[in-house]
Protein backbone atom coordinates (compact mmCIF):
# COMPACT_ATOMS: atom_id res chain seq x y z
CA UNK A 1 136.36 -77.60 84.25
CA UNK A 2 133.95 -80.19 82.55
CA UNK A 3 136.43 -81.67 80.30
CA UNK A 4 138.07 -83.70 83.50
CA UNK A 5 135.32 -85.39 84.80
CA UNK A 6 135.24 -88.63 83.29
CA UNK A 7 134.42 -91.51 85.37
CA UNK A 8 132.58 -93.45 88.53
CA UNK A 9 131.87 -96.68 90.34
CA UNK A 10 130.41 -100.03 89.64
CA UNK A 11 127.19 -101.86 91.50
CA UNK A 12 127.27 -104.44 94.11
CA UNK A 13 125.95 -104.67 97.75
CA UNK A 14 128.36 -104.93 100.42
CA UNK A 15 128.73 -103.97 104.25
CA UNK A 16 131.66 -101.65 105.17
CA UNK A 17 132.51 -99.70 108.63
CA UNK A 18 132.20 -95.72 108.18
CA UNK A 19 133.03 -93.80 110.94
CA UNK A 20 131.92 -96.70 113.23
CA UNK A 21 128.80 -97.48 111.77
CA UNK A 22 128.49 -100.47 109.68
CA UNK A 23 125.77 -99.69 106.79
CA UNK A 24 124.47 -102.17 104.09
CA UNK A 25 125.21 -99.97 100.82
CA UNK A 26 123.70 -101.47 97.23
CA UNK A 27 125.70 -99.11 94.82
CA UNK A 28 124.52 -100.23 91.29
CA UNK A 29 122.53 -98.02 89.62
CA UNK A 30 122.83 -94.69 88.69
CA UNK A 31 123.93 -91.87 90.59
CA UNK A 32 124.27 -88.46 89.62
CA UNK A 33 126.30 -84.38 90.39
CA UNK A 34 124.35 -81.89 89.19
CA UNK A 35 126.41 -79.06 89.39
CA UNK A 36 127.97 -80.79 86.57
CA UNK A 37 124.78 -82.22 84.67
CA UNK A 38 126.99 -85.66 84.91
CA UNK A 39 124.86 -88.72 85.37
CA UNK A 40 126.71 -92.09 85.40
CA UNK A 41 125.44 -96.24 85.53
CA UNK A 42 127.98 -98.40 87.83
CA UNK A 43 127.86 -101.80 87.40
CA UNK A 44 129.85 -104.88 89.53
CA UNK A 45 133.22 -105.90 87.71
CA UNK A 46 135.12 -109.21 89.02
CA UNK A 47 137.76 -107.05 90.09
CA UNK A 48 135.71 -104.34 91.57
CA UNK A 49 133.63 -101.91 89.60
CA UNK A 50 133.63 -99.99 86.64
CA UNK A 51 131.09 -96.93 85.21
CA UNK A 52 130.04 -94.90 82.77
CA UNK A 53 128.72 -91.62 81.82
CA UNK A 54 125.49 -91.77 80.30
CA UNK A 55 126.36 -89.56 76.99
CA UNK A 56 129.62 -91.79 76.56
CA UNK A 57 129.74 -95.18 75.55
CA UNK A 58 133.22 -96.37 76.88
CA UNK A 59 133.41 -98.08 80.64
CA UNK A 60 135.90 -97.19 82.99
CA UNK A 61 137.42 -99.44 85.30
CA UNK A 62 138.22 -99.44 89.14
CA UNK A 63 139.95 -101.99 91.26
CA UNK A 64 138.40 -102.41 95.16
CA UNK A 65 141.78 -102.00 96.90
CA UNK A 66 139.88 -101.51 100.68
CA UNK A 67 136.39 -101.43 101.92
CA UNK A 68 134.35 -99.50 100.18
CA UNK A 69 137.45 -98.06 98.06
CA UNK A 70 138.39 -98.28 94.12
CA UNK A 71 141.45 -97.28 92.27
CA UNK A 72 141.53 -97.04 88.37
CA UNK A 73 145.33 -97.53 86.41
CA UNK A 74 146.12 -94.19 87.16
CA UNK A 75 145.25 -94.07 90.56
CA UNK A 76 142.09 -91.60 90.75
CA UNK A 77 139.74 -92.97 93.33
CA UNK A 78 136.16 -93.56 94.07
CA UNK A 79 134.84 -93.99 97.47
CA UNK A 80 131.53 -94.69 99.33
CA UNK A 81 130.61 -92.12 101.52
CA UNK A 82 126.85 -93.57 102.92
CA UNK A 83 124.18 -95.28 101.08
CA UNK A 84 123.62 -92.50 98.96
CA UNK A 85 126.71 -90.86 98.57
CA UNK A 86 129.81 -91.29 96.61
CA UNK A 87 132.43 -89.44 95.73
CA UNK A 88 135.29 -89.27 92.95
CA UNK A 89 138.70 -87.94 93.70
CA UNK A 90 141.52 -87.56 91.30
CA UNK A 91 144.81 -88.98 92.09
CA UNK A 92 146.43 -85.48 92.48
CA UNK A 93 143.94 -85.28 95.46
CA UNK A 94 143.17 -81.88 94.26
CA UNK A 95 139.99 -82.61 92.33
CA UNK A 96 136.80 -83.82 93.69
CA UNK A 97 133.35 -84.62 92.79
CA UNK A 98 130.37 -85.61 94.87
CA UNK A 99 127.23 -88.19 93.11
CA UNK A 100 124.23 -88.70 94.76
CA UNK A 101 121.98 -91.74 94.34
CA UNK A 102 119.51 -91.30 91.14
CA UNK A 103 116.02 -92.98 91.68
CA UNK A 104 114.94 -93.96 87.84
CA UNK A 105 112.00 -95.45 85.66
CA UNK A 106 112.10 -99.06 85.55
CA UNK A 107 110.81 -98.91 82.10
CA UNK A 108 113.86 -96.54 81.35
CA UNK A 109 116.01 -98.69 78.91
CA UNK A 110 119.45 -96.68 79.83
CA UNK A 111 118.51 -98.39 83.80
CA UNK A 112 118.71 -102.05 82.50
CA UNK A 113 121.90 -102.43 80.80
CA UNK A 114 123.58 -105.05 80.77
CA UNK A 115 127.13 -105.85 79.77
CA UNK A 116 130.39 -108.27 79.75
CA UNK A 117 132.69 -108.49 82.85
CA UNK A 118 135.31 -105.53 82.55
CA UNK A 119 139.25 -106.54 82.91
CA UNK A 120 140.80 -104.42 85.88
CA UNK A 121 142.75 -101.30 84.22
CA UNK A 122 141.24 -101.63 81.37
CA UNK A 123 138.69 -99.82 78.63
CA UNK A 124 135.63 -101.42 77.51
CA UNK A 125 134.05 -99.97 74.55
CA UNK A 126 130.41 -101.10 73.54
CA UNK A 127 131.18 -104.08 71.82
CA UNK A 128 133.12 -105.78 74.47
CA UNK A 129 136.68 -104.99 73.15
CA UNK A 130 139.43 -103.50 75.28
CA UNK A 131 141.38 -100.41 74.75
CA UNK A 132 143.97 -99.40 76.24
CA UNK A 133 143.57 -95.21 77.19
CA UNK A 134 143.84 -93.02 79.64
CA UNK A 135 140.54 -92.98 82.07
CA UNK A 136 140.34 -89.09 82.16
CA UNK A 137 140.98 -86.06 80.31
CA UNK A 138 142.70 -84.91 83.53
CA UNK A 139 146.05 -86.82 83.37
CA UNK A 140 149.22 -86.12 84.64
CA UNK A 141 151.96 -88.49 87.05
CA UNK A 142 150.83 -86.98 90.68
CA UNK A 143 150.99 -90.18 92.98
CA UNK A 144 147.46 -90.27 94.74
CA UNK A 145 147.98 -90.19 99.16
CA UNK A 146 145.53 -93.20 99.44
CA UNK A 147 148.05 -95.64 97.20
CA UNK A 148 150.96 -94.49 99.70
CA UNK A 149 148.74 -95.36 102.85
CA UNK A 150 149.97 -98.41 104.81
CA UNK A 151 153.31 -99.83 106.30
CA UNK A 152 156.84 -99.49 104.39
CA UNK A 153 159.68 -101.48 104.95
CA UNK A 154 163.58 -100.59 104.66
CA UNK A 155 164.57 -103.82 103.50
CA UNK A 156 168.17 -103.02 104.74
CA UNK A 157 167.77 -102.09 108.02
CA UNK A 158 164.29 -103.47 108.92
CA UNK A 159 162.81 -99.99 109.55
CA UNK A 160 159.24 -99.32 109.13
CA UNK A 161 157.27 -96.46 108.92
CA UNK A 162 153.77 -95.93 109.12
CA UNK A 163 151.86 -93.44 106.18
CA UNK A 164 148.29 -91.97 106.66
CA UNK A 165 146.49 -90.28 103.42
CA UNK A 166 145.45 -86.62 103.86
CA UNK A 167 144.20 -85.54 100.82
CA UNK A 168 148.02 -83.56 100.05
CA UNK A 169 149.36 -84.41 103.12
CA UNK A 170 150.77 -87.42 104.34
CA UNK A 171 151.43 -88.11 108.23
CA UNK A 172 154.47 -90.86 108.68
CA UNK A 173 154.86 -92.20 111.65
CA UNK A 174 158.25 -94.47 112.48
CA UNK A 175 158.66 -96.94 115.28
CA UNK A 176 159.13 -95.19 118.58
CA UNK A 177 158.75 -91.86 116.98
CA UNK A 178 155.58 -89.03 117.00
CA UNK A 179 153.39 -88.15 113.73
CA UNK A 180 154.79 -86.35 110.72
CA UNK A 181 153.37 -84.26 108.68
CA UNK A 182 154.37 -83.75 104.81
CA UNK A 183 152.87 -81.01 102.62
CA UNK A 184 153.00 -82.10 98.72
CA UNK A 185 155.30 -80.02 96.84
CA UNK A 186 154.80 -81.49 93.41
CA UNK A 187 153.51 -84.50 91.82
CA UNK A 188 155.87 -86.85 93.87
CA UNK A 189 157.32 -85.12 96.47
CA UNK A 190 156.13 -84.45 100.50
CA UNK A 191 158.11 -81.73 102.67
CA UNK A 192 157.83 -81.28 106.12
CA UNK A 193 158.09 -77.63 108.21
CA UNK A 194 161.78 -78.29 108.69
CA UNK A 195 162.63 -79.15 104.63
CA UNK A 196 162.85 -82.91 104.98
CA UNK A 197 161.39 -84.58 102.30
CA UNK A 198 159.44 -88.23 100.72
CA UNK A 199 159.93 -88.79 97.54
CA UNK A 200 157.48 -91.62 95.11
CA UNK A 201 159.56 -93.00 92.80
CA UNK A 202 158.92 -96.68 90.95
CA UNK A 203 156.81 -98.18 93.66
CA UNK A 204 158.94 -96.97 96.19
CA UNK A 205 158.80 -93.74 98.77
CA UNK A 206 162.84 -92.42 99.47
CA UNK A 207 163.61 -89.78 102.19
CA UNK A 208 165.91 -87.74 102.14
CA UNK A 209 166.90 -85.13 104.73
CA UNK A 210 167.05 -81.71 104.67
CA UNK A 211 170.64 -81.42 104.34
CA UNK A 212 171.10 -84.22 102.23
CA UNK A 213 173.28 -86.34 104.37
CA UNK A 214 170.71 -89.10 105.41
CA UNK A 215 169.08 -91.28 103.20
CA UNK A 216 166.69 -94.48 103.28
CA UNK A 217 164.40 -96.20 100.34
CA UNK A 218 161.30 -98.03 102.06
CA UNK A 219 159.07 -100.88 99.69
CA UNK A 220 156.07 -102.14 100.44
């Protein structure tokens, strides 16, 4: 179960609303799980933030797409739980991992690094130069519910629909109509009770009904 775990967030102090409460959260440093032995510095990136395990040497980058909320290339996520809390999910939604804040030695030479802003999707190795790999030994082509959250558009007949992340659920809501909810069935595909059915595909989510007869493609 080790070989998955791979990656984490980058530093920087910033105020976000959790549950109602708006907290002042400084997240460089180190933080560490250990039920895993996994200990990991974050640093502040231009794009967002970017980590790295302490027994690896390569940095791992994640893009702040909302508050408080980071999304590497292949869209496992990182996100701030409270001051002292983060946690890592992978972008099947079925694999988590929880870091608490690590208090460290000054003098500790691993706790003043210092390195070269990081490009957004990429791999920094320790000399500055970029490679282009996967971020995790866990890989695969599952769609993560957080990128699908947000408003889609039929471009044809102006329809929108509103999605709501639920680990491997989504909720869709349409204009005029109640809540949804759709189970994930595979990497890219969400069924609800009945059989209907969202499919990812490109950028884009497509329903299709039950039956088959009714179709509609929405973008963002």
């Amino acid at each position: 179960m080790r070989n998955w775990v791979m990656t984490a967030v980058t530093g920087m102090t910033l105020s976000f609303t959790w549950f109602g409460i708006t907290t002042s959260v400084q997240i460089d440093g180190r933080w560490t799980n250990a039920e895993f032995g996994i200990d990991l510095i974050i640093e502040l990136t231009e794009a967002g933030i970017k980590a790295r395990r302490v027994d690896q040497e390569n940095w791992y980058v994640y893009e702040e797409y909302r508050e408080g909320q980071y999304r590497d290339e292949d869209g496992n996520n990182y996100y701030i739980v409270d001051e002292n809390t983060i946690e890592w999910e992978d972008q099947s939604g079925d694999k988590h991992l929880r870091f608490i804040r690590k208090e460290v030695d000054p003098g500790d030479p691993i706790s003043r690094h210092t390195s070269p802003p990081a490009e957004t999707g990429k791999q920094l190795n320790k000399s500055g130069d970029l490679h282009v790999e996967r971020h995790h030994h866990y890989s695969g082509t599952s769609v993560s519910t957080i990128h699908l959250s947000g408003k889609w558009t039929n471009l044809t007949t102006k329809q929108t629909i509103f999605v709501q992340a639920k680990r491997n659920f989504i909720h869709v809501k349409a204009t005029g109509a109640d809540w949804a909810s759709f189970e994930r069935s595979d990497g890219n595909t969400f069924i609800d009770k009945n059989g209907n059915r969202y499919d990812h595909k490109n950028g884009r989510l497509e329903y299709i009904s039950r039956t088959g007869d009714f179709y509609m493609r929405f973008v963002r």
